[in-house]
Protein backbone atom coordinates (compact mmCIF):
# COMPACT_ATOMS: atom_id res chain seq x y z
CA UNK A 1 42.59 73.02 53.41
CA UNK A 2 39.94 75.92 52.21
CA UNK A 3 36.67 76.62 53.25
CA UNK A 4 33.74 75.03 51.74
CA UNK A 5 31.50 77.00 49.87
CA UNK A 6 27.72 76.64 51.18
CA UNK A 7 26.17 73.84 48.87
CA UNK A 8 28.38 72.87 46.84
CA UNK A 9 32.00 70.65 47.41
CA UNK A 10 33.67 73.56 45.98
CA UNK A 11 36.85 75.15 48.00
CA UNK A 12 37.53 78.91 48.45
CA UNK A 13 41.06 78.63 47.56
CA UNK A 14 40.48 76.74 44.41
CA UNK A 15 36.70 77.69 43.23
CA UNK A 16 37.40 75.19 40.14
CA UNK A 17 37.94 72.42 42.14
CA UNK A 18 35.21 69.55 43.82
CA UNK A 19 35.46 66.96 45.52
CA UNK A 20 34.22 63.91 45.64
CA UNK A 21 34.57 60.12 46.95
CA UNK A 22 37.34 58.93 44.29
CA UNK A 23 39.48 62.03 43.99
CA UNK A 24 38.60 65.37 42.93
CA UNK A 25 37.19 67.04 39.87
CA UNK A 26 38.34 70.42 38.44
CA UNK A 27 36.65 72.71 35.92
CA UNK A 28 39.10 74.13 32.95
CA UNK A 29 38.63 76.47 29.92
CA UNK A 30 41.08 75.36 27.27
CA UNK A 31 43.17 77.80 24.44
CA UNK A 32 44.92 75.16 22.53
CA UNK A 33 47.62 76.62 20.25
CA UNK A 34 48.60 79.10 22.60
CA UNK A 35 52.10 80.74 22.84
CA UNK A 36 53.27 79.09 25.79
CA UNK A 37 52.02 76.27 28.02
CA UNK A 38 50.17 78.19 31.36
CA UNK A 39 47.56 77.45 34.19
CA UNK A 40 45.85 80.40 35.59
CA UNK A 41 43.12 80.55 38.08
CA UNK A 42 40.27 82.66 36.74
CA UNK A 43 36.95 82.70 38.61
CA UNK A 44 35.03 78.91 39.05
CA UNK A 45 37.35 78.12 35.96
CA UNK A 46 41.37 76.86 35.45
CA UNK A 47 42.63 78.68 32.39
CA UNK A 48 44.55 76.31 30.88
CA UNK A 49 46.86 77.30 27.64
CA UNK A 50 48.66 75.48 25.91
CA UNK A 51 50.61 75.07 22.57
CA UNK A 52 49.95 71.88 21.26
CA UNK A 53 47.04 72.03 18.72
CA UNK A 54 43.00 70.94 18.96
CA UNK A 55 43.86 67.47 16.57
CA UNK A 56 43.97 64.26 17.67
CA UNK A 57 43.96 64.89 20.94
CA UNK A 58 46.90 66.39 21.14
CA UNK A 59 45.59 69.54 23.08
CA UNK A 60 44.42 66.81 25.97
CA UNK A 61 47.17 65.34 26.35
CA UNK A 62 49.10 68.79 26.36
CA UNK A 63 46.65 69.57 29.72
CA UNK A 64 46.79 66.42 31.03
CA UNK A 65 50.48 66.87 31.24
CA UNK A 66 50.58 70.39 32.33
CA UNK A 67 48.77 69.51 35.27
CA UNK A 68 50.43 66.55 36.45
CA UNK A 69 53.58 68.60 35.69
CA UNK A 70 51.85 71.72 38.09
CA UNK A 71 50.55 70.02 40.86
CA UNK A 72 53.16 66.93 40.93
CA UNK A 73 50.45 63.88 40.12
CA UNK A 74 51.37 61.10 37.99
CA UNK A 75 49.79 61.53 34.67
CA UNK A 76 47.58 58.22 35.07
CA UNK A 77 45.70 60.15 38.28
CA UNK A 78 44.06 62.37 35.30
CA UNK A 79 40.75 61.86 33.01
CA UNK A 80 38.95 64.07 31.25
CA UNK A 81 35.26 62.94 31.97
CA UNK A 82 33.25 65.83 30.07
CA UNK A 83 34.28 68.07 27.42
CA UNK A 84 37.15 66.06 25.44
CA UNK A 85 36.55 68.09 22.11
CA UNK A 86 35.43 71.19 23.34
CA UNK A 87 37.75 73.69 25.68
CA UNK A 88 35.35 73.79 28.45
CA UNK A 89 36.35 70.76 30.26
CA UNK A 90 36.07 68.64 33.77
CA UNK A 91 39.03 67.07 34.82
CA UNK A 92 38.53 63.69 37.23
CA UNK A 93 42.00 63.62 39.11
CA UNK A 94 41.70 60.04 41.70
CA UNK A 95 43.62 59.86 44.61
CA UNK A 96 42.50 60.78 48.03
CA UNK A 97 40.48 64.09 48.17
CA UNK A 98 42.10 65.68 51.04
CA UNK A 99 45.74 65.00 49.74
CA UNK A 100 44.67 66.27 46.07
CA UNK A 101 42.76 69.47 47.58
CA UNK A 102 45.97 70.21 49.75
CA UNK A 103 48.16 69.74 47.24
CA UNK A 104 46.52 71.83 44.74
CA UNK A 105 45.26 74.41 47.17
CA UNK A 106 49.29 74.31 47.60
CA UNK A 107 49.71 75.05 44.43
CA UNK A 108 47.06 78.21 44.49
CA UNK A 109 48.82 79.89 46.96
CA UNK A 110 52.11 80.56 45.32
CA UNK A 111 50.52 80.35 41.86
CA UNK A 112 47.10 81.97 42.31
């Protein structure tokens, strides 16, 4: 696991990313329409890109899928509890926070 950032749940390896009781949360910046599907870590924020268009919630689903894709989750671990129609967004992922922080943290070091 990372280091803990002094008052807040945030982790050094994955600045976007907090926990809590139920899971996690993780802070994205959205680019619908984008050429190609992508997650990139980019200060407190996940970049997220990805090609499906801002319409009927097809760019959320798009993310939703990318990360469970990424970080192997099912799909049904995600929710997007702020920010569904804008592209800043938090992400609730539930599961066990030490699991989901290791596993994306995981994911951070050969993708970060």
């Amino acid at each position: 696991m990372g280091v803990r950032l002094a008052g807040t749940g945030a982790l050094i390896g994955a600045p976007f990313l907090r926990r809590h009781r139920d899971g996690v949360t993780a802070e994205l910046r959205v680019q619908p329409r984008a050429r190609r599907n992508a997650l990139e870590p980019s200060g407190v924020v996940l970049k997220v890109a990805v090609t499906a268009p801002a319409e009927a919630g097809k760019a959320n689903d798009a993310v939703i899928a990318l990360l469970a894709k990424s970080w192997r989750l099912p799909r049904s671990a995600f929710t997007i509890i702020k920010g569904a129609a804008a592209r800043a967004k938090t992400v609730s992922v539930a599961g066990e926070p030490a699991m989901l922080a290791g596993r994306i943290e995981e994911w951070m070091s050969t993708h970060g």
